[in-house]
C-alpha atoms as a PDB file:
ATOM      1  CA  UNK A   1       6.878 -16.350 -16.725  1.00  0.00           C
ATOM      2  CA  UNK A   2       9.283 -14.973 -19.463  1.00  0.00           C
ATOM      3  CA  UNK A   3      13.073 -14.528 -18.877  1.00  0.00           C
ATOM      4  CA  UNK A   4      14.152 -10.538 -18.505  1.00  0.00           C
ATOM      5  CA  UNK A   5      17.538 -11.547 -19.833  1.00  0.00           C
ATOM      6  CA  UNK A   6      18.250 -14.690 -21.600  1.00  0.00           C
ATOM      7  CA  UNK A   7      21.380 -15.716 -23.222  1.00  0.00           C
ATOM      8  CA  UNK A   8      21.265 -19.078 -25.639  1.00  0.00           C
ATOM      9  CA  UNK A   9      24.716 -20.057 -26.336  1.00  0.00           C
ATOM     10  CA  UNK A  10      26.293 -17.031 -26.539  1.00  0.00           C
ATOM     11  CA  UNK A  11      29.576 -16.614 -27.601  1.00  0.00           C
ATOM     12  CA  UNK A  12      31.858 -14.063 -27.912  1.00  0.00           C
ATOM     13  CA  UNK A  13      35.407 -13.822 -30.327  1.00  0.00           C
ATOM     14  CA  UNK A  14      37.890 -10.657 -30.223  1.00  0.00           C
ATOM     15  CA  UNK A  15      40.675 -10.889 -32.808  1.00  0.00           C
ATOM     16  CA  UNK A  16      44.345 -10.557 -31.735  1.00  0.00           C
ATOM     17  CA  UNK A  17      46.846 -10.470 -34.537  1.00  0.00           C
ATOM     18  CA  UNK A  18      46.804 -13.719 -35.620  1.00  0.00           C
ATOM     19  CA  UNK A  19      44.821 -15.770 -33.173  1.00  0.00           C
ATOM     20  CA  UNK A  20      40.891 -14.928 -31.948  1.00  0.00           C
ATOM     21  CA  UNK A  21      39.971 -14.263 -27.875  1.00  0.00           C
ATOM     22  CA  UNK A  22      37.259 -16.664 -27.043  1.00  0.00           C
ATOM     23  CA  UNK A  23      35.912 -14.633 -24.523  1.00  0.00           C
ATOM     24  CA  UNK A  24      32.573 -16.116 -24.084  1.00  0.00           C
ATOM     25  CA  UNK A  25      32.229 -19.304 -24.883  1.00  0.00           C
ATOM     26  CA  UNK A  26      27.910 -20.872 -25.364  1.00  0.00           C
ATOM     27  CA  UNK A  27      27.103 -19.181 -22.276  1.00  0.00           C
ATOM     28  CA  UNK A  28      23.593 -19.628 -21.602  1.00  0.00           C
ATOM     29  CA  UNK A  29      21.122 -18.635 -18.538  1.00  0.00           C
ATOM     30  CA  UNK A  30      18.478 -16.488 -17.683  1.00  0.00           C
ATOM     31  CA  UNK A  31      17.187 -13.968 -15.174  1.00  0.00           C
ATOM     32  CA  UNK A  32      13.453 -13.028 -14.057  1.00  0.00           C
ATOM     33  CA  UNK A  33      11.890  -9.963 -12.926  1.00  0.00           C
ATOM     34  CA  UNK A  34      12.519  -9.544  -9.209  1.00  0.00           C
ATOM     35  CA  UNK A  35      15.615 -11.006  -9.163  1.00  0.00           C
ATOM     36  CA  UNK A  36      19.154 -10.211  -7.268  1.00  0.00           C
ATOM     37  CA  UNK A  37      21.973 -11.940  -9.609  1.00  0.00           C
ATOM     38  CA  UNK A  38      25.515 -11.826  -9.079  1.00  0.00           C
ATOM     39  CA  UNK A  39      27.849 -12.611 -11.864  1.00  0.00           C
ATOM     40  CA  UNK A  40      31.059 -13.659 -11.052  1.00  0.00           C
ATOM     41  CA  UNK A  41      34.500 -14.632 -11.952  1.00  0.00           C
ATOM     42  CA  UNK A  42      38.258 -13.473 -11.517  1.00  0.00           C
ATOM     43  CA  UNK A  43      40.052 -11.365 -14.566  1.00  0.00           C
ATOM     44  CA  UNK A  44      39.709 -13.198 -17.768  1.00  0.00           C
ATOM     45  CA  UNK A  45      36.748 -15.221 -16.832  1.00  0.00           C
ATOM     46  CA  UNK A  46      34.183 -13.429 -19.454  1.00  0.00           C
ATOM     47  CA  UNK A  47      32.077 -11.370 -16.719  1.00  0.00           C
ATOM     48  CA  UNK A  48      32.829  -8.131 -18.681  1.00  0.00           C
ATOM     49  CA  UNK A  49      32.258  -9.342 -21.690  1.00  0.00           C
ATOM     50  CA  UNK A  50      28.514 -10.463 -20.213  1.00  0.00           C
ATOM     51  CA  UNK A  51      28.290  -7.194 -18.659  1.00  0.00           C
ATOM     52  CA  UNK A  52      28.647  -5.681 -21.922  1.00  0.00           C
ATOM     53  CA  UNK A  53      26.382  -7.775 -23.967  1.00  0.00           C
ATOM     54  CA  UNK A  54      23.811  -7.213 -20.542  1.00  0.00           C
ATOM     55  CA  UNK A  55      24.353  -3.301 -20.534  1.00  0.00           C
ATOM     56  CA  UNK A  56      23.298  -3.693 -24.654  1.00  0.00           C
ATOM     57  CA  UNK A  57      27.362  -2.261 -25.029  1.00  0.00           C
ATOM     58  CA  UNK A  58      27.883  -5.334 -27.189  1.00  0.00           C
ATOM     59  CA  UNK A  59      26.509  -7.703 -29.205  1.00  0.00           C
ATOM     60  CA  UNK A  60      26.991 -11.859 -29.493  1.00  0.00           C
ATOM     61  CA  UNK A  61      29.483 -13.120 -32.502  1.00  0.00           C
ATOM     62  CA  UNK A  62      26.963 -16.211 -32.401  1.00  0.00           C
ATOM     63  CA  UNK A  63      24.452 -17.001 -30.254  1.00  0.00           C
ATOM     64  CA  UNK A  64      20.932 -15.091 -29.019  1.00  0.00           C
ATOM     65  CA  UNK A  65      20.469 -12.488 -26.483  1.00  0.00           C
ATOM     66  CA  UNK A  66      16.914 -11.374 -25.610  1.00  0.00           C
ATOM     67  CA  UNK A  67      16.253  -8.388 -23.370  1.00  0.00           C
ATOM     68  CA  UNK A  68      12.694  -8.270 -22.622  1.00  0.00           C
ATOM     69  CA  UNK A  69      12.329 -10.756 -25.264  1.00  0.00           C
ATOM     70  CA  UNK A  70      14.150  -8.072 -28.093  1.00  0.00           C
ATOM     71  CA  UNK A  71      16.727 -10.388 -29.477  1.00  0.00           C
ATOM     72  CA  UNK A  72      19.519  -7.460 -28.920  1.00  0.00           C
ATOM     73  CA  UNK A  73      21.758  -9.216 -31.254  1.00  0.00           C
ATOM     74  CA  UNK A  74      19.766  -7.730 -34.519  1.00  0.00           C
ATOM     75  CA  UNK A  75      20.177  -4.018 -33.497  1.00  0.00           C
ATOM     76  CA  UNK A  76      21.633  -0.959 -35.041  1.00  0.00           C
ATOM     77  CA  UNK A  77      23.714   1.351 -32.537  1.00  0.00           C
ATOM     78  CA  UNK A  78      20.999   4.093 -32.531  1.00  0.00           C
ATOM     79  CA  UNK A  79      18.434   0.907 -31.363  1.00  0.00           C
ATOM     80  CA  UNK A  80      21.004  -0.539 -29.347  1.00  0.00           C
ATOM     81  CA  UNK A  81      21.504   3.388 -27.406  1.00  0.00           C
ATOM     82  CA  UNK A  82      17.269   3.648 -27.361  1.00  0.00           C
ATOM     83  CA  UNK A  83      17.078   0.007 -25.514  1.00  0.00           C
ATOM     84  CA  UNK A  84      19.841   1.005 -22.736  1.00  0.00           C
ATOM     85  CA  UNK A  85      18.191   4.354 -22.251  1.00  0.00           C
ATOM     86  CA  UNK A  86      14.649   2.706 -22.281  1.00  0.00           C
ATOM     87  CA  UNK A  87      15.517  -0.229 -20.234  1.00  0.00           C
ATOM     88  CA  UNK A  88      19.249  -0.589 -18.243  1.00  0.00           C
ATOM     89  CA  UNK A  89      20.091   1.807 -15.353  1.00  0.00           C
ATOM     90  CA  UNK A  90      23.950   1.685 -15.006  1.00  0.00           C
ATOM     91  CA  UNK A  91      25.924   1.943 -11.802  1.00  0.00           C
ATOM     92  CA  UNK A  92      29.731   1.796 -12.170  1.00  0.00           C
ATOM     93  CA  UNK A  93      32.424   1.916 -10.269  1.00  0.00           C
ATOM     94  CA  UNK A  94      33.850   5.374 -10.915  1.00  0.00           C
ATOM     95  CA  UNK A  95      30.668   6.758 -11.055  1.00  0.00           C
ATOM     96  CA  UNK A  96      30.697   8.251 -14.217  1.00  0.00           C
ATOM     97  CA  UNK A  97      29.375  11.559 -13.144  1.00  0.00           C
ATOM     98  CA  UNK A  98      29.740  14.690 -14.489  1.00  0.00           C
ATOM     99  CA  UNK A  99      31.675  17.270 -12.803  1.00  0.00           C
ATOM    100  CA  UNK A 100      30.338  20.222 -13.564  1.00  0.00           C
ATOM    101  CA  UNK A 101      27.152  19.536 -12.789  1.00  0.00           C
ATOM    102  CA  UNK A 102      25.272  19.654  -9.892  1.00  0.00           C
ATOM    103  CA  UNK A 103      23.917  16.606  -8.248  1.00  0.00           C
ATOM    104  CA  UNK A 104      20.033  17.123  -9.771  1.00  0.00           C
ATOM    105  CA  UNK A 105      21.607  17.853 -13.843  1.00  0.00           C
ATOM    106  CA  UNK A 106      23.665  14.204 -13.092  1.00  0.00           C
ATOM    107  CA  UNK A 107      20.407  12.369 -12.301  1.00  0.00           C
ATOM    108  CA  UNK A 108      18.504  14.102 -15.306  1.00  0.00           C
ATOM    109  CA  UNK A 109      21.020  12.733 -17.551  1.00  0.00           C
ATOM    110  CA  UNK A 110      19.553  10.131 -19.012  1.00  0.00           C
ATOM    111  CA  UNK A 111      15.544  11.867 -18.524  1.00  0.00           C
ATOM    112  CA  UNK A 112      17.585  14.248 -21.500  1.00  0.00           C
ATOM    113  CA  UNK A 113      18.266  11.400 -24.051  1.00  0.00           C
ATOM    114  CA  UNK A 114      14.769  10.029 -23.074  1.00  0.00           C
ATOM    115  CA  UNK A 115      13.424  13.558 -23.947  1.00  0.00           C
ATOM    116  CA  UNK A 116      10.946  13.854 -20.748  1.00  0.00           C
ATOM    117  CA  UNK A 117      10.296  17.666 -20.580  1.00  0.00           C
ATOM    118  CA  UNK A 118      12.366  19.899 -18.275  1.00  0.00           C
ATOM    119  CA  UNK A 119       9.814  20.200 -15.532  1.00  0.00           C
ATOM    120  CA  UNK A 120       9.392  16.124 -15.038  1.00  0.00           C
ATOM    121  CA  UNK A 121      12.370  15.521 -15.319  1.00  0.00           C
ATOM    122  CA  UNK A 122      13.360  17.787 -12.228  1.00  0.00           C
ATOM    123  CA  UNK A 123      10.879  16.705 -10.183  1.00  0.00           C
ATOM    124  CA  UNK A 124      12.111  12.809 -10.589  1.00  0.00           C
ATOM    125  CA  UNK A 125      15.497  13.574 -10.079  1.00  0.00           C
ATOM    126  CA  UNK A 126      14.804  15.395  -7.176  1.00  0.00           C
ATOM    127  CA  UNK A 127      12.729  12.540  -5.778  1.00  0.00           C
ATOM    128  CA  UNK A 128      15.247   9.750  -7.002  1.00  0.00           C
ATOM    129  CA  UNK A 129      18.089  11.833  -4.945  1.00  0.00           C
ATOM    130  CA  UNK A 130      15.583  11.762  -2.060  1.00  0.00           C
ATOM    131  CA  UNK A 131      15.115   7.912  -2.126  1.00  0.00           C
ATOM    132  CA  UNK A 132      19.222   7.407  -1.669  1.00  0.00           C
ATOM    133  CA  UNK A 133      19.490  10.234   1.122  1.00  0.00           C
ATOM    134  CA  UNK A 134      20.469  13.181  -1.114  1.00  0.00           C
ATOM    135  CA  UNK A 135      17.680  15.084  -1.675  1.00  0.00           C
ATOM    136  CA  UNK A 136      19.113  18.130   0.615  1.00  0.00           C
ATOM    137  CA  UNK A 137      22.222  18.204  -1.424  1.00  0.00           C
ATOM    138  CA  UNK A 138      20.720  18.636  -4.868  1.00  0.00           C
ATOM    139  CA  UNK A 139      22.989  21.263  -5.738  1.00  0.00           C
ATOM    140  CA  UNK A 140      25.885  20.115  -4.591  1.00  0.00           C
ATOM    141  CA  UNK A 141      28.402  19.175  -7.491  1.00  0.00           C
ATOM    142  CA  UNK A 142      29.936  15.745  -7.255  1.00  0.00           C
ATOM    143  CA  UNK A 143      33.551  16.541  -6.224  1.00  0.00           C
ATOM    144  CA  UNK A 144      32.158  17.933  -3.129  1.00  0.00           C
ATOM    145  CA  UNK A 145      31.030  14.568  -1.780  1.00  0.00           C
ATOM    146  CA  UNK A 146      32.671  11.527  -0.496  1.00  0.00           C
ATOM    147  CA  UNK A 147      32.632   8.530  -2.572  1.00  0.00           C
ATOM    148  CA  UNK A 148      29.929   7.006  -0.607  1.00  0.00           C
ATOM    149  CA  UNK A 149      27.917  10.047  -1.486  1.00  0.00           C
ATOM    150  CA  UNK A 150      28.761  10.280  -5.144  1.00  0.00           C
ATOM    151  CA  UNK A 151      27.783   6.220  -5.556  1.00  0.00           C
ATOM    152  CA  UNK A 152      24.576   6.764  -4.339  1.00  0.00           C
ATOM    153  CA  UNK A 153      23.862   9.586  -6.755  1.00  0.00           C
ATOM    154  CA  UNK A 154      25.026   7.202  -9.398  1.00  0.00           C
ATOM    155  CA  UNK A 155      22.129   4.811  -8.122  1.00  0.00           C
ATOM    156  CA  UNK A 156      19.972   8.169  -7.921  1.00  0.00           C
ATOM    157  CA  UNK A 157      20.660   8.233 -12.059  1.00  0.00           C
ATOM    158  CA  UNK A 158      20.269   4.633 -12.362  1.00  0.00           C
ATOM    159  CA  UNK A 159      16.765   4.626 -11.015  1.00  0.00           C
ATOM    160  CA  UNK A 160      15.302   7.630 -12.748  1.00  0.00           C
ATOM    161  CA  UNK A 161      14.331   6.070 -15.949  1.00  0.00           C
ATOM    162  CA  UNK A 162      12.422   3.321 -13.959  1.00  0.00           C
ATOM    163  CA  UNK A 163      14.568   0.733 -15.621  1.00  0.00           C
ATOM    164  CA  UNK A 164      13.797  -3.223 -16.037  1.00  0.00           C
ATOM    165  CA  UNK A 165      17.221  -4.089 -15.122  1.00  0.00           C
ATOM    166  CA  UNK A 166      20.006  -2.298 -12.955  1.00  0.00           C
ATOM    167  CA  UNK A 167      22.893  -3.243 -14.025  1.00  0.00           C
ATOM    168  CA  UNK A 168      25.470  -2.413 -10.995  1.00  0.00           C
ATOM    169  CA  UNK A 169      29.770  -3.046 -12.544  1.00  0.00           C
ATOM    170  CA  UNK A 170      31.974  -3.225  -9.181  1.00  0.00           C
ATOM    171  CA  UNK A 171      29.489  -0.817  -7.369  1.00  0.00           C
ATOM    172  CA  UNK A 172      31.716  -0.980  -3.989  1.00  0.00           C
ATOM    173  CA  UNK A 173      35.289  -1.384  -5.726  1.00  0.00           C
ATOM    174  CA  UNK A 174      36.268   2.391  -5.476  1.00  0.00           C
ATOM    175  CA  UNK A 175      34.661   2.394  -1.984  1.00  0.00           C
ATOM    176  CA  UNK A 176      36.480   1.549   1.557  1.00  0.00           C
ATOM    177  CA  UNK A 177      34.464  -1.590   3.395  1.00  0.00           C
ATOM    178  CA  UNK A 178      31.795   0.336   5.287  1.00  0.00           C
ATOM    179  CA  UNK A 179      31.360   2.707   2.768  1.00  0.00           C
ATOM    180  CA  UNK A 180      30.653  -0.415   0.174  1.00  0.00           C
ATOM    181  CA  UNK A 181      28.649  -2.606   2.709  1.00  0.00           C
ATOM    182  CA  UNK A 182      26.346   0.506   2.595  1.00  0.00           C
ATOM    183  CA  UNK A 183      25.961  -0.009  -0.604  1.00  0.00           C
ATOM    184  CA  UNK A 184      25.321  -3.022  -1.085  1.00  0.00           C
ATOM    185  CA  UNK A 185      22.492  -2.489   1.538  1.00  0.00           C
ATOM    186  CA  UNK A 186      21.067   0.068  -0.774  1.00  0.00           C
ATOM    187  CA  UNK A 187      20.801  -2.740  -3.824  1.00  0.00           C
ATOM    188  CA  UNK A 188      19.632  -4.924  -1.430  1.00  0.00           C
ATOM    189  CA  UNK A 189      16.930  -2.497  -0.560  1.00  0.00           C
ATOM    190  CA  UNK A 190      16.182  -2.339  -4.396  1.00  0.00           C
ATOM    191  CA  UNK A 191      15.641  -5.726  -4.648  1.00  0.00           C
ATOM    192  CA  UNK A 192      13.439  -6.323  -1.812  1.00  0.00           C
ATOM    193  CA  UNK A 193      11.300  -3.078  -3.584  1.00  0.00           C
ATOM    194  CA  UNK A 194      10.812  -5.581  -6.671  1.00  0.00           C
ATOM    195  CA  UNK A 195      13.787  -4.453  -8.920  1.00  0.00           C
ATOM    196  CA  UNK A 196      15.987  -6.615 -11.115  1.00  0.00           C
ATOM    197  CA  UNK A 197      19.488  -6.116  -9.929  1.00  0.00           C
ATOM    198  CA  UNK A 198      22.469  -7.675 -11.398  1.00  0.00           C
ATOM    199  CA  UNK A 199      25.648  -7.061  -9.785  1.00  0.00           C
ATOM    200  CA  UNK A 200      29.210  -8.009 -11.437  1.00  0.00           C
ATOM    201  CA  UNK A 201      32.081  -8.973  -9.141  1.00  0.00           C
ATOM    202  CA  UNK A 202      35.549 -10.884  -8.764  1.00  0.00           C
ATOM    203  CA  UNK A 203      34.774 -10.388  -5.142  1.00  0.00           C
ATOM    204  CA  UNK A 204      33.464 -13.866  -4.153  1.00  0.00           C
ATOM    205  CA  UNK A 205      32.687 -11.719  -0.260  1.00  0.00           C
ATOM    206  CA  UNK A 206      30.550  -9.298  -2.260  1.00  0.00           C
ATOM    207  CA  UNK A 207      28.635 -12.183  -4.689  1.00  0.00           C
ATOM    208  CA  UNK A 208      27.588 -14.000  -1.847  1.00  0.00           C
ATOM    209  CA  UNK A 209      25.310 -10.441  -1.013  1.00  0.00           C
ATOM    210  CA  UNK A 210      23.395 -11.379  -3.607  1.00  0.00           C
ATOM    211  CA  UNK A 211      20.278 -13.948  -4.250  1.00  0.00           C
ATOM    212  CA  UNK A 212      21.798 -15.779  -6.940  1.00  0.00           C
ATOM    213  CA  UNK A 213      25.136 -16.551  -8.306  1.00  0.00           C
ATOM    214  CA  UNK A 214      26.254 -17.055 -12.043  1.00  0.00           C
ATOM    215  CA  UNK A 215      29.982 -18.092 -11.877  1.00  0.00           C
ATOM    216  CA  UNK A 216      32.405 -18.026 -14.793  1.00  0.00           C
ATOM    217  CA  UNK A 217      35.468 -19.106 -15.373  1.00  0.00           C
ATOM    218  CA  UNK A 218      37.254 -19.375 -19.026  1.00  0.00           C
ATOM    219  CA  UNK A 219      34.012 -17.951 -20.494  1.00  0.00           C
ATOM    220  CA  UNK A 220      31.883 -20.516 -19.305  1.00  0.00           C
ATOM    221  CA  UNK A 221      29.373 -20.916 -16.723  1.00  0.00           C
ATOM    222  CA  UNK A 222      30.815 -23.046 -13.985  1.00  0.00           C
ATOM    223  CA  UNK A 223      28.199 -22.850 -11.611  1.00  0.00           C
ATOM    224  CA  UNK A 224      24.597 -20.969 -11.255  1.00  0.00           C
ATOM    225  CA  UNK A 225      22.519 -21.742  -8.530  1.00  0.00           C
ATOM    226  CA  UNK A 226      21.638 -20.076  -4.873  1.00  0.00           C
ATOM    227  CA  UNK A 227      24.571 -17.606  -3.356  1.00  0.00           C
ATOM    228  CA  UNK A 228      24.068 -19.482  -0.116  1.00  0.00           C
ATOM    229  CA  UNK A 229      25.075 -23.408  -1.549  1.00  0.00           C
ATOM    230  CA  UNK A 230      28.495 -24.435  -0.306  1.00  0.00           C
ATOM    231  CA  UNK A 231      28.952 -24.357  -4.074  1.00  0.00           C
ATOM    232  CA  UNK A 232      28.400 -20.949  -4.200  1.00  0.00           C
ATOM    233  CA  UNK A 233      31.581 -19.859  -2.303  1.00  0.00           C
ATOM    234  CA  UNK A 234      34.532 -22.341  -3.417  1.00  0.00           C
ATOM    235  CA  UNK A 235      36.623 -21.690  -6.382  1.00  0.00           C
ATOM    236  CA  UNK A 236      35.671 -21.370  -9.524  1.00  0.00           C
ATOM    237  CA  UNK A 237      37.552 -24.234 -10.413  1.00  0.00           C
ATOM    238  CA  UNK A 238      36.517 -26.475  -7.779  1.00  0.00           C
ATOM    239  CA  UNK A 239      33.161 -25.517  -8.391  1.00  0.00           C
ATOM    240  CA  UNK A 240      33.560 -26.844 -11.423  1.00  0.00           C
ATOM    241  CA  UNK A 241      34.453 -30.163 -10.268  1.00  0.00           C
ATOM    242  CA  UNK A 242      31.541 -30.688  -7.814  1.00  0.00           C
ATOM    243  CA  UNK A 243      28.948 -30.321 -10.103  1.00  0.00           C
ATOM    244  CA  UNK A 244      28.140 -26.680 -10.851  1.00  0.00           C
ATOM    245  CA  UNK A 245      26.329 -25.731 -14.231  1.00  0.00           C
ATOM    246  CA  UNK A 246      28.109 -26.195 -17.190  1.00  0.00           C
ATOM    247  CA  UNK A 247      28.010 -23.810 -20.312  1.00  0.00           C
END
């Protein structure tokens, strides 16, 4: 079976003045269909800048990046905008919704850019808002939920498109604990319906949720194996030391 996301020795450089960011540094791994996958690392470890490159955001400064086996790395922006829209649902940690409006036009959002006609598009947001609980409020506008509420439309959006990957950035970050162990129930409920979820965290409580964990630190992969490995839950650096994948 084929990778859904494969990085070969990716790198990534930002210049600063004078000197260049290394901020991914030959990171290579890959993710299959089905899969839960938690990348992880504390600020300055390179998991945005994967997240990025992931969420088709960014490109590689070297290295190859297939999606689906599309090596994302040769696109133009208006390719780059068609892939996301064809194949990433997004959940982020402020949400990102729109405020004025309602909870149905939020979840159409991307339908819009896909141009599915007004009709389908309607119905599948109304039965995407039913599938996280929200189906009675579909006309509610976003600041008249609680966070909880407005995260699960955000998953309601992400799911529309029937994406290959979901893509969730620090979906419980903005959230108080019960509030955020509810929703990481919900993307464990998406995974165990078949979908490819990967979830990016400096919350080594809230990778562990997960299937799988990717771990970086310095922009390299210190360890990627099973979330439950005693590996799994040390430091970055000391997972380093016992063994972990390198980049």
């Amino acid at each position: 079976m084929k990778p859904l996301i494969e990085f070969q020795q990716v790198c990534k450089f930002y210049p600063m003045g004078d000197t260049t960011v290394v901020a991914a540094d030959h990171i290579s791994f890959q993710i299959f269909q089905g899969e839960f996958v938690a990348i992880v690392g504390s600020s300055g470890s390179g998991k945005s800048t994967c997240m990025n490159i992931i969420g088709c955001l960014d490109v590689p400064s070297e290295g190859t990046y297939l999606l689906k086996g599309q090596d994302v790395g040769r696109m133009n922006k208006n390719q780059l905008a068609e892939i996301r829209n064809e194949l990433l649902g997004f959940i982020f940690q402020q949400y990102n919704l729109l405020p004025k409006l309602n909870l149905v036009e939020n979840v159409e959002v991307p339908l819009m850019y896909a141009g599915v006609p007004k009709k389908e598009r309607r119905e599948r947001a109304r039965t995407a808002l039913e599938e996280v609980g929200l189906g009675n409020k579909w006309r509610h506008r976003p600041m008249e939920l609680s966070g909880g509420q407005q995260q699960r439309v955000s998953i309601a959006r992400a799911l529309v498109g029937h994406p290959a990957v979901i893509l969730a950035d620090e979906p419980t970050g903005a959230l108080d604990s019960r509030t955020g162990r509810e929703v990481l129930g919900m993307l464990q409920d998406l995974h165990s319906q078949g979908h490819t979820v990967v979830l990016i965290t400096h919350d080594n409580t809230i990778a562990v949720q997960a299937q799988r964990i990717i771990r970086l630190e310095d922009g390299h992969v210190v360890y990627d194996g099973p979330s439950d490995a005693p590996e799994a839950v040390v430091t970055p650096r000391a997972a380093g030391r016992k063994g972990g994948a390198g980049a």
